[in-house]
Protein backbone atom coordinates (compact mmCIF):
# COMPACT_ATOMS: atom_id res chain seq x y z
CA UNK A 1 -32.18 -24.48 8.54
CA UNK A 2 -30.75 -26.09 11.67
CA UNK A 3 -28.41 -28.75 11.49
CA UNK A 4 -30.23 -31.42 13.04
CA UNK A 5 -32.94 -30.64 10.38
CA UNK A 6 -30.71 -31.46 7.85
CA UNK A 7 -29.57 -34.06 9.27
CA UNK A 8 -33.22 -35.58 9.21
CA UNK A 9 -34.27 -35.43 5.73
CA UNK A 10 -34.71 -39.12 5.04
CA UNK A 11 -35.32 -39.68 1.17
CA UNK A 12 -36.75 -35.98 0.77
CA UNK A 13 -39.08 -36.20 3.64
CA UNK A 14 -38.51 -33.67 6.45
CA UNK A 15 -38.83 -34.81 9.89
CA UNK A 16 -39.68 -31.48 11.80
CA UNK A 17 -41.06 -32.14 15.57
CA UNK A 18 -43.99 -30.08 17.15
CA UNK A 19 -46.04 -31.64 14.19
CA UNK A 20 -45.50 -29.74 11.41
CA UNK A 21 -46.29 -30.35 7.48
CA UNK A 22 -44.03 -32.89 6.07
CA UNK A 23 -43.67 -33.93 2.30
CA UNK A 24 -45.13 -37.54 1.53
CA UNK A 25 -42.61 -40.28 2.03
CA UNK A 26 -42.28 -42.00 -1.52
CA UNK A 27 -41.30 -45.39 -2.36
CA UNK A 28 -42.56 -48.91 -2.18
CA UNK A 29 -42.52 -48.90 1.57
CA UNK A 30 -44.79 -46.44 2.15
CA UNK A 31 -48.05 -48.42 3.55
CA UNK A 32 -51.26 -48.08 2.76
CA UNK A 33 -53.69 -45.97 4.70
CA UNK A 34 -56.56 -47.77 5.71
CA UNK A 35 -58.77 -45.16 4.78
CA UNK A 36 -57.64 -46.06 0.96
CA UNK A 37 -58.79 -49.39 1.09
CA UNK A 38 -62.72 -48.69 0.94
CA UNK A 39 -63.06 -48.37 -2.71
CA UNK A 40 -61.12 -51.08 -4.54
CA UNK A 41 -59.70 -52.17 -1.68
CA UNK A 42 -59.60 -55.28 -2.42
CA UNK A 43 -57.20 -55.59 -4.85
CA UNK A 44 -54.95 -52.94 -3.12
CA UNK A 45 -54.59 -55.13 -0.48
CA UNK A 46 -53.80 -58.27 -2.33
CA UNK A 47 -51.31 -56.11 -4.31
CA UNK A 48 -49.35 -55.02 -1.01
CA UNK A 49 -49.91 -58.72 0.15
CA UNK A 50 -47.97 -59.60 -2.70
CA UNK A 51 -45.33 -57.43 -2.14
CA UNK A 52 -45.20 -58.43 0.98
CA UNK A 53 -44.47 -62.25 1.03
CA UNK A 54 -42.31 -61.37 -2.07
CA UNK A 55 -39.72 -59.58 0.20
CA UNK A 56 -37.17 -61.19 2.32
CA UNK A 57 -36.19 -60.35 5.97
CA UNK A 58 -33.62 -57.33 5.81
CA UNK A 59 -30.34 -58.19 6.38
CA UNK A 60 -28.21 -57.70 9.63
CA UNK A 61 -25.58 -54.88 8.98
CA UNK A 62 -22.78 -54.36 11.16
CA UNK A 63 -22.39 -51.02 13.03
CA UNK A 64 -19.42 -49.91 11.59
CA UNK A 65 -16.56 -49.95 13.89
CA UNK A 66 -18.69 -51.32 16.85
CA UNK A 67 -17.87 -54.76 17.97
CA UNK A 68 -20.01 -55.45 20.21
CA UNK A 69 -23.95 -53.93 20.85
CA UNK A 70 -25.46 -54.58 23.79
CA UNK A 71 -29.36 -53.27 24.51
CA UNK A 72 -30.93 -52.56 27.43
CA UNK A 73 -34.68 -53.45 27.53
CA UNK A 74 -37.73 -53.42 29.56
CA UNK A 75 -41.36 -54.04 28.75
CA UNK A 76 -42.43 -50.73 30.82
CA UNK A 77 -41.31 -47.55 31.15
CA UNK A 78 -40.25 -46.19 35.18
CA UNK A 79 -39.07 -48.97 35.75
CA UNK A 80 -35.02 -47.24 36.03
CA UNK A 81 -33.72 -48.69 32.34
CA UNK A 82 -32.35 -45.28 31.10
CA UNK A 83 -30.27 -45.18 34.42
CA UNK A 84 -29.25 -48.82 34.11
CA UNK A 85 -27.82 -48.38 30.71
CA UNK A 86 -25.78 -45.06 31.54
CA UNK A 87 -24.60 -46.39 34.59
CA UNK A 88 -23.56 -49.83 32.93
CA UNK A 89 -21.92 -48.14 30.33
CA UNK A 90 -19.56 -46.09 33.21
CA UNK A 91 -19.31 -49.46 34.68
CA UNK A 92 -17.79 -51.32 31.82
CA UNK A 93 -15.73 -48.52 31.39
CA UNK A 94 -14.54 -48.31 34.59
CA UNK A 95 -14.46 -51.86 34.86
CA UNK A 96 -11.75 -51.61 32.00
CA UNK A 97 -10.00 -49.00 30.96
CA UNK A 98 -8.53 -50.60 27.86
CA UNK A 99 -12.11 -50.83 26.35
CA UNK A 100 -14.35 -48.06 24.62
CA UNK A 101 -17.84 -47.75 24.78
CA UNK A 102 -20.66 -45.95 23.17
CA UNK A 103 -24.13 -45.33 24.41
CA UNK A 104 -27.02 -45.07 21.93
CA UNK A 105 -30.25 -43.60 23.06
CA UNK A 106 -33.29 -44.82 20.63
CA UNK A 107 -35.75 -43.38 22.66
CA UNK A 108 -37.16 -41.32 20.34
CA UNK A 109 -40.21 -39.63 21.95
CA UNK A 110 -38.47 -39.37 25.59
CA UNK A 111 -34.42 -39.84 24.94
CA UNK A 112 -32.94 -39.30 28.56
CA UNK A 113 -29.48 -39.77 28.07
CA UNK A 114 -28.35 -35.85 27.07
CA UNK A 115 -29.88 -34.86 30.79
CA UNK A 116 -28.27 -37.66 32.61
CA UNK A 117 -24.34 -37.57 30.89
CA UNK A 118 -25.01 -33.97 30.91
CA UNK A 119 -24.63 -33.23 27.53
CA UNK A 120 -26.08 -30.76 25.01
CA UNK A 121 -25.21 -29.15 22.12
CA UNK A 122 -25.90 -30.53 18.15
CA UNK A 123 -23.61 -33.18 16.86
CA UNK A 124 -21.01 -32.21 14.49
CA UNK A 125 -20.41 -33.75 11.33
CA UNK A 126 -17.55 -35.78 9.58
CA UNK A 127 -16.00 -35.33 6.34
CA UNK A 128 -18.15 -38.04 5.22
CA UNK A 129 -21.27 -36.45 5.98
CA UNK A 130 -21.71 -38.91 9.54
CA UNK A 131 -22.42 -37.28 12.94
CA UNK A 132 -19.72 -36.80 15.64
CA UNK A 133 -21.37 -38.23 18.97
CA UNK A 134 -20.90 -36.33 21.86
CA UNK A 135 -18.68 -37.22 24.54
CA UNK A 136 -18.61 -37.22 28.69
CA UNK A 137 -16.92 -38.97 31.37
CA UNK A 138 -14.91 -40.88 28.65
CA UNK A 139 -18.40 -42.33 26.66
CA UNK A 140 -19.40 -41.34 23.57
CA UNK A 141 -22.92 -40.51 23.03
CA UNK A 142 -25.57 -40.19 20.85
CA UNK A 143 -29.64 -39.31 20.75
CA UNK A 144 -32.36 -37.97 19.35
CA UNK A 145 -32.45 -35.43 22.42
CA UNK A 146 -29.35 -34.10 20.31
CA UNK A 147 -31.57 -33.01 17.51
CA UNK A 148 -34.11 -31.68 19.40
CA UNK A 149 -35.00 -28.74 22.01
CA UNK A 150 -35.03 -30.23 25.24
CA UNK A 151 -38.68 -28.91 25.64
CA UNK A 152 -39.95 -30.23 21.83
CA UNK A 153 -42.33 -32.72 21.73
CA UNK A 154 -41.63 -35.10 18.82
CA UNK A 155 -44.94 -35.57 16.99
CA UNK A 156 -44.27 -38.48 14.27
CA UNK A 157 -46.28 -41.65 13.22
CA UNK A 158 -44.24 -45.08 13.12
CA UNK A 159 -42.35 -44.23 9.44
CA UNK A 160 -40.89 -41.44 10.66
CA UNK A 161 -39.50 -42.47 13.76
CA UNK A 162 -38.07 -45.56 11.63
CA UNK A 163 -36.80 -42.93 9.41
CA UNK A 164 -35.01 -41.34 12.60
CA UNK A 165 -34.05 -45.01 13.83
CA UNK A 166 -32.09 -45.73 10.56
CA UNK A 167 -30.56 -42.35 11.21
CA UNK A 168 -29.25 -43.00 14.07
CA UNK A 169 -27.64 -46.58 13.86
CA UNK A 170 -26.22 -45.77 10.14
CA UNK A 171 -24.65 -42.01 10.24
CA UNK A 172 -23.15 -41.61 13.33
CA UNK A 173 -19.27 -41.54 13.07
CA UNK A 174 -18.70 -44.15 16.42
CA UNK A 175 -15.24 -44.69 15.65
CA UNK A 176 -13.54 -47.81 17.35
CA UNK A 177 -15.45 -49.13 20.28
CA UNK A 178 -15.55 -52.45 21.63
CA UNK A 179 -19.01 -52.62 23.51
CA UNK A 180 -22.07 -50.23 22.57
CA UNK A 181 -24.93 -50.09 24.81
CA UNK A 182 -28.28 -49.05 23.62
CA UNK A 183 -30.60 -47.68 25.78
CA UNK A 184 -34.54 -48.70 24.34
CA UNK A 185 -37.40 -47.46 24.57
CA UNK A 186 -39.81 -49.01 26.78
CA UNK A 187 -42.85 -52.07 25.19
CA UNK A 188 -42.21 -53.94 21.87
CA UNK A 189 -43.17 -51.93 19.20
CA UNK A 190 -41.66 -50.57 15.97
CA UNK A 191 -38.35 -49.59 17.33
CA UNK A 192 -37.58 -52.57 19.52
CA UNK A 193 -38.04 -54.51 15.87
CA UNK A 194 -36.55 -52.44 13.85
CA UNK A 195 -33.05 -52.40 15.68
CA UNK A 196 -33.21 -55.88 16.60
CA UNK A 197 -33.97 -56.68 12.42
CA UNK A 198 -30.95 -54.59 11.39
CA UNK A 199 -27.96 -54.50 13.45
CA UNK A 200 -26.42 -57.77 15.29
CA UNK A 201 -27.05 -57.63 18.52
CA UNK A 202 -24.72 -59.57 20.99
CA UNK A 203 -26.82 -59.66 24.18
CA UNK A 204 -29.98 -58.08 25.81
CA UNK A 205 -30.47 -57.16 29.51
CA UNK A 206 -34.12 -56.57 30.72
CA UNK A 207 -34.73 -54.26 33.17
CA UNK A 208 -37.43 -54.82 35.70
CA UNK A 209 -38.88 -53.78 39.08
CA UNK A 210 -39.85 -56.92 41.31
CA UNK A 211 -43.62 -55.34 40.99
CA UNK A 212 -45.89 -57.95 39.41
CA UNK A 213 -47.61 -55.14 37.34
CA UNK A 214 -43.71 -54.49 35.88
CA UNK A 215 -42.80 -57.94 35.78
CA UNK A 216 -45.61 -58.85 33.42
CA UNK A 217 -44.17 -56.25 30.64
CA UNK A 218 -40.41 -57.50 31.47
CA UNK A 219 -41.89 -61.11 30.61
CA UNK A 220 -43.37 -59.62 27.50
CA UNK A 221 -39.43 -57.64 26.70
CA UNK A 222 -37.56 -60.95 27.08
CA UNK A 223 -39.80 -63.26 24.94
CA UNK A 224 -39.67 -60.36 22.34
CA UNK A 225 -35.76 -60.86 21.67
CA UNK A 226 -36.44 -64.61 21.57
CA UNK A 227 -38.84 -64.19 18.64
CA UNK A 228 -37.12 -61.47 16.40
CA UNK A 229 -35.14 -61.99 13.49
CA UNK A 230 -37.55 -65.11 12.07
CA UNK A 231 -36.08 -66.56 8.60
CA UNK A 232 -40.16 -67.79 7.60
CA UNK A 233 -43.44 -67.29 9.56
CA UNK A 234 -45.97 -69.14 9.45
CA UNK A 235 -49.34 -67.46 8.26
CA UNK A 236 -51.30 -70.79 7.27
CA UNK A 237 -51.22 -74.48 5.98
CA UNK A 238 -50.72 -72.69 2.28
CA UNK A 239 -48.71 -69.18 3.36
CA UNK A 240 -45.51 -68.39 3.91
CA UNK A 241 -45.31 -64.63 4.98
CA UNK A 242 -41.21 -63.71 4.56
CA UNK A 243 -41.60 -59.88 5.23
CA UNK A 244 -40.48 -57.65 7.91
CA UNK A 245 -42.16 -57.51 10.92
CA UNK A 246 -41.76 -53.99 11.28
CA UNK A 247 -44.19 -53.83 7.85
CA UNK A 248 -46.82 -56.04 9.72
CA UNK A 249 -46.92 -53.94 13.01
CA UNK A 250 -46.86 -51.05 10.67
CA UNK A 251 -50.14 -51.56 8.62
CA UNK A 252 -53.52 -51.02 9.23
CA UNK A 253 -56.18 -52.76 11.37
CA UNK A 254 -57.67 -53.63 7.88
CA UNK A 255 -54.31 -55.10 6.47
CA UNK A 256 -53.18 -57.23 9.39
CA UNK A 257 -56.21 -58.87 9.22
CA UNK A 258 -55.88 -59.89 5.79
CA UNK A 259 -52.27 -60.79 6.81
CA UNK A 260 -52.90 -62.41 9.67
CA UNK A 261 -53.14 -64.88 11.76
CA UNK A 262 -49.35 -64.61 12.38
CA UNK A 263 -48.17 -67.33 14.62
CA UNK A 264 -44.25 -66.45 15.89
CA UNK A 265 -42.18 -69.84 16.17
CA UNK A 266 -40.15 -70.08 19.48
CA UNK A 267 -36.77 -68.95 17.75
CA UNK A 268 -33.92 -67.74 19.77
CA UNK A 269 -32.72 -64.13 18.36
CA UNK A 270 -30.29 -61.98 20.50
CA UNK A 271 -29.32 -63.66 23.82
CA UNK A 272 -30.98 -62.60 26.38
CA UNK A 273 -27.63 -61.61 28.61
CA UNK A 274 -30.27 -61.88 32.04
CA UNK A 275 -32.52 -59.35 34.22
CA UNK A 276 -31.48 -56.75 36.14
CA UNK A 277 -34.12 -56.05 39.84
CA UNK A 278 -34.43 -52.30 40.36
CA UNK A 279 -35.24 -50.85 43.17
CA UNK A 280 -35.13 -53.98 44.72
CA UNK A 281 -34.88 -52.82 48.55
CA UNK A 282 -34.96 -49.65 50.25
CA UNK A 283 -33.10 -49.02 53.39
CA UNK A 284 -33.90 -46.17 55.89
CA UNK A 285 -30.73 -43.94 56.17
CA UNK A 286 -32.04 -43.35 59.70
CA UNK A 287 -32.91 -46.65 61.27
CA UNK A 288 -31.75 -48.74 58.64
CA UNK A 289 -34.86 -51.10 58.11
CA UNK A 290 -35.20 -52.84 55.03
CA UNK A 291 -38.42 -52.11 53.27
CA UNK A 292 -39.66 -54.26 50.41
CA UNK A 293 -42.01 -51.24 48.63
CA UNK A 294 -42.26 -53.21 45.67
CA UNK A 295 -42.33 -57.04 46.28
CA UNK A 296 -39.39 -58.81 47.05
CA UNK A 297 -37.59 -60.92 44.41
CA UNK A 298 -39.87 -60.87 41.84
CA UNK A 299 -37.66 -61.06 39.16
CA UNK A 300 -36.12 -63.92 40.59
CA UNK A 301 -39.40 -65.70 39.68
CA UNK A 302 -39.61 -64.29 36.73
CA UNK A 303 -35.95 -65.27 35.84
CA UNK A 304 -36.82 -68.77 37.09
CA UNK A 305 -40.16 -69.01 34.98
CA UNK A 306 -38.10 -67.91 31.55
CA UNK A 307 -34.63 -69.86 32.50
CA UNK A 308 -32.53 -66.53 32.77
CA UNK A 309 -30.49 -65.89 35.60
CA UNK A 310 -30.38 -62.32 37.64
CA UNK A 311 -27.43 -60.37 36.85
CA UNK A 312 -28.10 -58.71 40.07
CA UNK A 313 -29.97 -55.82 42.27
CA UNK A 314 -30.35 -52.60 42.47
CA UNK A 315 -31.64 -50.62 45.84
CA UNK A 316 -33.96 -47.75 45.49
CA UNK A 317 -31.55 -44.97 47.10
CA UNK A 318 -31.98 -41.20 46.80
CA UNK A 319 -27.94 -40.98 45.12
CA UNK A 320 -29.34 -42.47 42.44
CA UNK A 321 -31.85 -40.59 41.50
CA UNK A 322 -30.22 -37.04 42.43
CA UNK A 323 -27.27 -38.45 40.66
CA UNK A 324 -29.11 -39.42 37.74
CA UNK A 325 -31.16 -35.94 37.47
CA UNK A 326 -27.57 -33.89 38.06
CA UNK A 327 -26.04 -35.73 35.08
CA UNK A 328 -23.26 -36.74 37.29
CA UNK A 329 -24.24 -40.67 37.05
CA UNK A 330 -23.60 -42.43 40.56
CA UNK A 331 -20.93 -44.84 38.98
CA UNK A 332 -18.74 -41.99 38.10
CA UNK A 333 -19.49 -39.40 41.04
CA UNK A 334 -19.66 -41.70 43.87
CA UNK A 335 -17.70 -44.55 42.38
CA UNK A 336 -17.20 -46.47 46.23
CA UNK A 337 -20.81 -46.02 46.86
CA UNK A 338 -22.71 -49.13 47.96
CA UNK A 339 -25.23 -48.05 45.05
CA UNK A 340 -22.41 -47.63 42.25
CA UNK A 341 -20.69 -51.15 43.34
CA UNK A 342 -23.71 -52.70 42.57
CA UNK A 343 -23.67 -51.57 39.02
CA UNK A 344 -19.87 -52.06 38.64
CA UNK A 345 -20.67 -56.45 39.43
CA UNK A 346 -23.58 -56.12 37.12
CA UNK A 347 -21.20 -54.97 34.16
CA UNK A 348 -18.92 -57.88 35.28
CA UNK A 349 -22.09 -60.23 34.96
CA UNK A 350 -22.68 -58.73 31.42
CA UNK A 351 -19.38 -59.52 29.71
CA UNK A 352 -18.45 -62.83 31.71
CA UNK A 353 -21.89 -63.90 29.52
CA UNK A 354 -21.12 -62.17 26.20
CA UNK A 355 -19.70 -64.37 23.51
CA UNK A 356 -16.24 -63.59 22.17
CA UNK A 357 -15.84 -60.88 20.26
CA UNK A 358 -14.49 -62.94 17.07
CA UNK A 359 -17.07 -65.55 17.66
């Protein structure tokens, strides 16, 4: 057995990508297939109701020796997020060169961070069991594309990728660093909720381009951070729902509706640190014209509309995508480029509006 196979046997369940048999996860969480519900489904339901509203929000854990984590969002994928959070981790780096920083990729299904730090290889493990994350231009690194062949599809339903999510905020060995940046998956589904539930996060940047289409999903990113972490939801004028969230995105068509309607109170969670406009402009190298190709300042508007501020832009150049795809990222390999500065003042933008550290 492979090492990254052991490393993902969550509570004697094996995890094995390309769809293969696993063993049944046990325990209370395990939900309820819908299909089990026909019969005396009734009283299953008001049974895992029960447990439901009997269970408390789980608590925010620490990353152990991280002090600060901040994630970087967007409501669609394309839209350049994996290359904004590599490149802002360089950037605070190189920004500082007192402070050490991690970069966490929890994109499970399409983890982009091994191809563009250039890393591969299996982590190694600690004497206490945790994985060692991998490290490049002076970042340590860790994600799922670690565990897996490069060319492996991962084939799991929503438990196991939480499985795999636990996995990788809880046993990975990150030492001292002072900021962490995790690179998300794109939309608002299980893993956006389940790392935003367990680990205090200190900011969130949202990544958009200034296409309406984009801008709509970036909308839907930053109101999800403002709505996570609820201490009671409403449910109706006699319920009190006090679960997870996770459980309620988790369940069956035939479940949420006995659950539901679920009405999310405005409620401030992480900060939302501001957006970041990719591939805001692009210039001609020949004649130099400015070209708009996907709206201008769109997420200006959008910045306006949710009272955020821009943390800045981002030009659609072909360094940063060659860059990118060479796993030489354009804020270490062409650190005086135009392209690179502008990622070097975005970092700037991101601490000036972090709290401090002991706050």
């Amino acid at each position: 057995m492979g090492i990254w196979q052991r490393l993902l046997l969550f509570g004697g369940v094996s995890l094995r990508a390309g769809g293969g048999a696993t063993a049944p996860l046990g325990g209370s969480r395990a939900m309820v297939c819908g299909r089990q519900l026909s019969g005396a489904g009734s009283e299953t339901l008001k049974q895992r109701r029960t447990q439901i509203m009997s269970r408390g929000l789980p608590k925010q854990k620490p990353i152990e020796g991280v002090k600060q984590v901040i994630v970087v969002a967007s409501g669609k994928g394309g839209v350049g997020k994996s290359t904004t959070a590599v490149n802002l981790a360089l950037a605070l780096a190189a920004n500082d060169s007192s402070k050490a920083i991690g970069l966490l990729d929890v994109d499970v299904y399409g983890p982009s961070v091994p191809k563009m730090m250039n890393l591969k290889g299996n982590p190694e493990l600690s004497q206490s069991n945790l994985m060692r994350p991998l490290l490049n231009y002076g970042i340590a690194c860790m994600s799922m594309g670690f565990l897996v062949e490069e060319s492996e599809p991962v084939v799991w339903r929503g438990l196991m990728v939480m499985s795999a999510i636990e996995k990788l905020l809880r046993q990975v060995d990150w030492g001292q660093l002072d900021y962490l940046v995790v690179d998300m998956p794109p939309g608002t589904g299980d893993v956006q909720l389940s790392v935003s539930q367990n680990i205090p996060i200190t900011g969130a940047v949202i990544v958009s381009t200034p296409q309406d289409i984009a801008l709509m999903d970036a909308h839907k990113g930053a109101e999800m951070f403002r709505r996570v972490h609820v201490p009671g939801l409403a449910l109706s004028p006699r319920l009190e729902y006090s679960g997870t969230i996770t459980e309620l995105t988790s369940a069956s068509t035939s479940q949420a509706q006995a659950i539901l309607p679920l009405q999310l109170p405005e409620w401030l969670g992480p900060q939302v640190l501001g957006l970041v406009q990719n591939m805001s402009v692009f210039q001609c190298p020949k004649c130099k014209h400015k070209t708009h190709i996907f709206g201008a300042d769109g997420a200006r508007k959008l910045a306006q509309t949710l009272g955020l501020e821009v943390l800045g832009d981002i030009p659609l150049h072909l360094n940063i995508r060659e860059a990118s795809d060479t796993g030489q990222p354009i804020v270490f390999s062409q650190p005086e480029s135009d392209e690179a500065k502008a990622y070097l003042r975005i970092a700037v933008e991101v601490v000036r509006r972090l709290p401090s550290p002991s706050e």
